[in-house]
N, C-alpha and C. Protein backbone atom coordinates (compact mmCIF):
# COMPACT_ATOMS: atom_id res chain seq x y z
N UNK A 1 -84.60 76.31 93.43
CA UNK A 1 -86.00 76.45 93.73
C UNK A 1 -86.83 75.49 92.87
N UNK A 2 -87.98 75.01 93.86
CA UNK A 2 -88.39 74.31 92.63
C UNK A 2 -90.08 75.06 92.43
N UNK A 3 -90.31 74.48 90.64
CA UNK A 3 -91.46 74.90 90.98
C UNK A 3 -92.78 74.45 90.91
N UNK A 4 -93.81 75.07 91.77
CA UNK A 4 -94.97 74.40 91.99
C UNK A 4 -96.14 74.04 90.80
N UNK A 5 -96.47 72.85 90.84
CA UNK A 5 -97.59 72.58 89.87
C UNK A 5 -98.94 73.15 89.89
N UNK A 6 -99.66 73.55 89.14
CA UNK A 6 -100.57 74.01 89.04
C UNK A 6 -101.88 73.17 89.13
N UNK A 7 -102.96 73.17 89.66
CA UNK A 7 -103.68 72.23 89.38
C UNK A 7 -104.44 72.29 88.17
N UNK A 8 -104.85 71.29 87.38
CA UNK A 8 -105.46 71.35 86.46
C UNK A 8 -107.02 71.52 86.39
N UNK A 9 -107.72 72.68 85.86
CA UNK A 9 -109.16 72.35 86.18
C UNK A 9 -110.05 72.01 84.27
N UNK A 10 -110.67 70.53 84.75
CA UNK A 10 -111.13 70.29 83.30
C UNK A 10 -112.74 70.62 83.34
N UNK A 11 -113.36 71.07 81.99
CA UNK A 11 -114.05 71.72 81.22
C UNK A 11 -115.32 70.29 81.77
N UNK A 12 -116.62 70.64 82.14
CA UNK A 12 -117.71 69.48 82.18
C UNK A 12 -117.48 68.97 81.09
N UNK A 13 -117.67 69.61 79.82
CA UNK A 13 -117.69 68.62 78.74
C UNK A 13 -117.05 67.57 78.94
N UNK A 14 -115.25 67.94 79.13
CA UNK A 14 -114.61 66.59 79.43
C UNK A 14 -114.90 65.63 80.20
N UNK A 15 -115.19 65.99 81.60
CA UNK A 15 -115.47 65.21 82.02
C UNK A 15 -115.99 64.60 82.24
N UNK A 16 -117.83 64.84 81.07
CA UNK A 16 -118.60 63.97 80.73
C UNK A 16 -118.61 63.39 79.82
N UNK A 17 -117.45 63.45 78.72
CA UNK A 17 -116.41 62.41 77.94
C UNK A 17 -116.08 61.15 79.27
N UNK A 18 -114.63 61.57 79.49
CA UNK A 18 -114.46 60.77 80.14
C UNK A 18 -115.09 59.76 81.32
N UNK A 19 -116.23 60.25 81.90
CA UNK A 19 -117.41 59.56 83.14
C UNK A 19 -117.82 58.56 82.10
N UNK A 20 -118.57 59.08 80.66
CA UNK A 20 -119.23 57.87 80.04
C UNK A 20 -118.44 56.98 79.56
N UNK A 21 -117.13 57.16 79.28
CA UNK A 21 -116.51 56.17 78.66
C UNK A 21 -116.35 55.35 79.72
N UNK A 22 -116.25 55.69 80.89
CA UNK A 22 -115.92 55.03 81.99
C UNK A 22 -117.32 53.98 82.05
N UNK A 23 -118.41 54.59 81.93
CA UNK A 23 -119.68 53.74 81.89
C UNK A 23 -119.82 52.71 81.35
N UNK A 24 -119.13 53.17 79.73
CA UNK A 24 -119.62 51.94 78.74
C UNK A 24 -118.76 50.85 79.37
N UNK A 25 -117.90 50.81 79.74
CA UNK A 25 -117.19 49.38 80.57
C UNK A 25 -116.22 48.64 79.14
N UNK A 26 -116.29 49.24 78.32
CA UNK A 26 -115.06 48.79 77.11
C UNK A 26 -113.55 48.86 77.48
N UNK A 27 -113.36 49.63 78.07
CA UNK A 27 -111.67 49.88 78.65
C UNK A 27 -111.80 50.06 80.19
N UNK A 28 -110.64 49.78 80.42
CA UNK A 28 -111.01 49.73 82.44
C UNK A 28 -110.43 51.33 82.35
N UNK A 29 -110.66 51.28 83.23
CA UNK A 29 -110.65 52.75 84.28
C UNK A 29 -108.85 53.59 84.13
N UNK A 30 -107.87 51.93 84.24
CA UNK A 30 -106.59 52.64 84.20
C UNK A 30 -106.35 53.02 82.95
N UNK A 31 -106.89 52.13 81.78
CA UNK A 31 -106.88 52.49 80.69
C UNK A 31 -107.01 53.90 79.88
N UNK A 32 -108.74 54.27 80.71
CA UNK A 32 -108.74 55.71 80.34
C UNK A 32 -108.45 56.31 80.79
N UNK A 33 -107.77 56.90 81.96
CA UNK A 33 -106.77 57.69 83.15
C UNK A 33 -105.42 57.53 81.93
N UNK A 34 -105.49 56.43 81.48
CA UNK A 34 -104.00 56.85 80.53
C UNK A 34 -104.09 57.57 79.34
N UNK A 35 -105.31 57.31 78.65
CA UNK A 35 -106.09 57.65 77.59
C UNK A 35 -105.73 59.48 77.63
N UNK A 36 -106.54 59.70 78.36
CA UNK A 36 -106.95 61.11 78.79
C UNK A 36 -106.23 61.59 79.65
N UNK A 37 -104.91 61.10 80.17
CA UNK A 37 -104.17 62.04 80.95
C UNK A 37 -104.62 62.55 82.21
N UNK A 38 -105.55 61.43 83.02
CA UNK A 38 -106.09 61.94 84.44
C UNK A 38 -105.96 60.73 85.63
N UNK A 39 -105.65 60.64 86.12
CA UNK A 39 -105.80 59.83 87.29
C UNK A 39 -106.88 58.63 87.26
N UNK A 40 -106.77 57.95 87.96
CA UNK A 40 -107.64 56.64 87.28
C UNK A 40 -108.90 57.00 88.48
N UNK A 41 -108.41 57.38 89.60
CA UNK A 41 -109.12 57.99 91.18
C UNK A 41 -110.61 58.94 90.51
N UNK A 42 -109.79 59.54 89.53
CA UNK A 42 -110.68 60.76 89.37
C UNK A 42 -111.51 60.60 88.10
N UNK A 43 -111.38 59.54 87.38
CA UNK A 43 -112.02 58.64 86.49
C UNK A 43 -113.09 57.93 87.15
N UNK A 44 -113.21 57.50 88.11
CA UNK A 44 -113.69 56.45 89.05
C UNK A 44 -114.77 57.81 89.72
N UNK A 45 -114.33 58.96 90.05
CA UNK A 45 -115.47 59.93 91.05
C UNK A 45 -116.58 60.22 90.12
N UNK A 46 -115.64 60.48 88.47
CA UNK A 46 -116.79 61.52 87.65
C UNK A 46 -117.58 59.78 87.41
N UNK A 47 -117.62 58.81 87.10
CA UNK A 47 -118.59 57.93 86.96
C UNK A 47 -119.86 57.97 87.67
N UNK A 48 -119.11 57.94 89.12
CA UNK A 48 -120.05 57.53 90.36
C UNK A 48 -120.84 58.71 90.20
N UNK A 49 -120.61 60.36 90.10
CA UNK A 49 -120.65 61.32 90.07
C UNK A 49 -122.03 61.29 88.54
N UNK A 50 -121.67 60.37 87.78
CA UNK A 50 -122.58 60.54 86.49
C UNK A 50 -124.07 59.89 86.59
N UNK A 51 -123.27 58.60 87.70
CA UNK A 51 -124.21 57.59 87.32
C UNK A 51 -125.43 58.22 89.05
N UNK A 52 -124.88 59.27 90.02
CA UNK A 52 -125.51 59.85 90.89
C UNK A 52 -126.72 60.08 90.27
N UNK A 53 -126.18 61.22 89.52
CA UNK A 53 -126.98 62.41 89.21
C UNK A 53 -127.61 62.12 87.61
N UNK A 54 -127.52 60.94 86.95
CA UNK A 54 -128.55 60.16 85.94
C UNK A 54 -129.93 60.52 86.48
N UNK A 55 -129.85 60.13 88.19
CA UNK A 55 -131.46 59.26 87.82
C UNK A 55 -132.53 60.59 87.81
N UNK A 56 -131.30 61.98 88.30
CA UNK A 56 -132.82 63.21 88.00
C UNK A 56 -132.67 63.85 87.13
N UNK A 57 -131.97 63.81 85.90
CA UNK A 57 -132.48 63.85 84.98
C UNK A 57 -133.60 63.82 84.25
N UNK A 58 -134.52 62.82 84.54
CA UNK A 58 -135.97 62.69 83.99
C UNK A 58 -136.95 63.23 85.10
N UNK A 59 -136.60 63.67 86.22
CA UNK A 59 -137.69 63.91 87.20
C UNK A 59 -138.65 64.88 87.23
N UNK A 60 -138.19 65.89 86.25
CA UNK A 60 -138.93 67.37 86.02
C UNK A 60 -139.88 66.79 84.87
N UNK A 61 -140.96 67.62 85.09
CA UNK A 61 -142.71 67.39 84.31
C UNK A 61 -142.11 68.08 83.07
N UNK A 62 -142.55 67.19 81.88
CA UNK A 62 -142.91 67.58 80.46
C UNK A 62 -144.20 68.60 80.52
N UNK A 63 -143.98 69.47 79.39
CA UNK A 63 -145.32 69.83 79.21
C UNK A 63 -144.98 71.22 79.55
N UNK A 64 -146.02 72.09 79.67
CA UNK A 64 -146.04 74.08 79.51
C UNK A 64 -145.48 73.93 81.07
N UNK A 65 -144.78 75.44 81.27
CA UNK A 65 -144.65 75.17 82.49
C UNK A 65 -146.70 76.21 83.20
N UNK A 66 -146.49 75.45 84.43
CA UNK A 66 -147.71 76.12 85.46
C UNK A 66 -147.96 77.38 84.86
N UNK A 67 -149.40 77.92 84.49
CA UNK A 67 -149.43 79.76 85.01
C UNK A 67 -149.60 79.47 86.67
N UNK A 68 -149.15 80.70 87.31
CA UNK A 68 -149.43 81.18 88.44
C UNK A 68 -150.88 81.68 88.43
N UNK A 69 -151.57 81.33 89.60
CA UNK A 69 -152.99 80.98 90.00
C UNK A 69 -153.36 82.91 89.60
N UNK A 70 -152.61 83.23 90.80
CA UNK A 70 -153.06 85.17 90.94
C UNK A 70 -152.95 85.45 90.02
N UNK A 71 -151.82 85.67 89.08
CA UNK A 71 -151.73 86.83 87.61
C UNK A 71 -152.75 85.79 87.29
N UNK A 72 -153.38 84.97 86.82
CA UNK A 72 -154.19 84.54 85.59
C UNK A 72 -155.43 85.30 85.33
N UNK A 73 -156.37 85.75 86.51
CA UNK A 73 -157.36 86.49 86.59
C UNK A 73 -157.22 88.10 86.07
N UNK A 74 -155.85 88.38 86.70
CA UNK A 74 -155.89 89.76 86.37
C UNK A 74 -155.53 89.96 84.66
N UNK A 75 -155.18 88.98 83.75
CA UNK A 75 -154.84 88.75 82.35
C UNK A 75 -156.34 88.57 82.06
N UNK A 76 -156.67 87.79 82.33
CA UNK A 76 -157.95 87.60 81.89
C UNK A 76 -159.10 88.71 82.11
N UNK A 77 -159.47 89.96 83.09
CA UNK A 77 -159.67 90.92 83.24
C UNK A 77 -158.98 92.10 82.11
N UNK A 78 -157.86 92.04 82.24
CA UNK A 78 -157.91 92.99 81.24
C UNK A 78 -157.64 92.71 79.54
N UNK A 79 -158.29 91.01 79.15
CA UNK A 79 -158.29 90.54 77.69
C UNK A 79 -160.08 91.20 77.84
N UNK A 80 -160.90 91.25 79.11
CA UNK A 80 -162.54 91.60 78.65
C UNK A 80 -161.94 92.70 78.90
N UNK A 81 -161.45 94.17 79.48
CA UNK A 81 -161.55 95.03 79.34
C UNK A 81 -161.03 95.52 77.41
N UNK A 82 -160.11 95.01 77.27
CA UNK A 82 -159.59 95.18 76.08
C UNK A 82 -160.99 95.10 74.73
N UNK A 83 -161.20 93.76 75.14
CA UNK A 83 -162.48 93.60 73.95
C UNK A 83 -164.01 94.24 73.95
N UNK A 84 -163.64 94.60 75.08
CA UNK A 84 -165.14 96.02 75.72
C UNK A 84 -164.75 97.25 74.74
N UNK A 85 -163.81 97.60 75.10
CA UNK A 85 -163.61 98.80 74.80
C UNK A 85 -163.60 98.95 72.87
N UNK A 86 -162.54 97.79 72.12
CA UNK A 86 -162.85 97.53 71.00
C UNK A 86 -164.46 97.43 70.47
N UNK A 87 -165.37 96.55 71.17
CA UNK A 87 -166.78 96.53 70.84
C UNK A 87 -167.04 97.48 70.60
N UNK A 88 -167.10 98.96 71.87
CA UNK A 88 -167.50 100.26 72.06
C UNK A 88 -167.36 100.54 70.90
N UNK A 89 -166.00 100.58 70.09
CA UNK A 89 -165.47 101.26 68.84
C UNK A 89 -166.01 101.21 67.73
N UNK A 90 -166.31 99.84 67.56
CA UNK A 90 -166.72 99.05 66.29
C UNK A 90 -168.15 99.62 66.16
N UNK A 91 -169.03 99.72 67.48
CA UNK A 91 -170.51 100.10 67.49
C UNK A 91 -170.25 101.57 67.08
N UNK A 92 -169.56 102.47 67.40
CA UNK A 92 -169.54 103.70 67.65
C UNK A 92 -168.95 104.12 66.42
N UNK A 93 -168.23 103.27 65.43
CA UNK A 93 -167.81 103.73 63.99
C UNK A 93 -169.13 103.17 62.96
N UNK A 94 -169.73 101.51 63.20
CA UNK A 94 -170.69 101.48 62.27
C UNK A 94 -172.27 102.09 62.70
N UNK A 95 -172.28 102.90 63.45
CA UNK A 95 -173.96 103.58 63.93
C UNK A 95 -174.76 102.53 64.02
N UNK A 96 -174.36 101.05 64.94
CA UNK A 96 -174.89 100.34 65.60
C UNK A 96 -175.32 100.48 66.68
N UNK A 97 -176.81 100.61 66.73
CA UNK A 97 -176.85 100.46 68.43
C UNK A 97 -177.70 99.43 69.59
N UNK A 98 -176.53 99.06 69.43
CA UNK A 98 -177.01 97.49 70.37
C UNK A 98 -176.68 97.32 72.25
N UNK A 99 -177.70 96.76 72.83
CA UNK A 99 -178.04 97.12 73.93
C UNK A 99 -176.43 96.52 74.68
């Protein structure tokens, strides 16, 4: 009987080892397939695969993310209810009475 190989499944990390090395262009492709013990095929996908998905990387906005339009009012409603009611207190402990 013989027996069957398993496929190997590698970790992103690795294979964003191996994609960039593939990038920097210092060793060819069969080189690092020998390097790293992978196929030169599959050296060659995670590149294309790196150099895909580079360019959105930067596409998402810096900065806070959005508040949502609706909750903002109702926060803001109950920061004046909050400081109403504190006022009330403050008048109602120092025997202030202001209109």
């Amino acid at each position: 009987m013989s027996e069957t190989k398993k496929r190997k499944v590698h970790q992103p990390e690795f294979k964003a080892k191996v994609g960039l090395e593939a990038l920097r262009g210092v060793k060819t492709i069969n080189e690092i397939g020998q390097e790293f013990g992978v196929h030169p095929v599959q050296v060659g996908q995670w590149k294309k695969e790196i150099q895909e998905q580079a360019k959105t990387l930067f596409e998402g906005r810096r900065g806070p993310a959005p508040v949502a339009a609706h909750k903002e009012p109702d926060r803001l409603y109950g920061e004046i209810g909050r400081l109403k009611m504190e006022l009330d207190w403050l008048k109602k402990k120092s025997g202030i009475s202001l209109p």
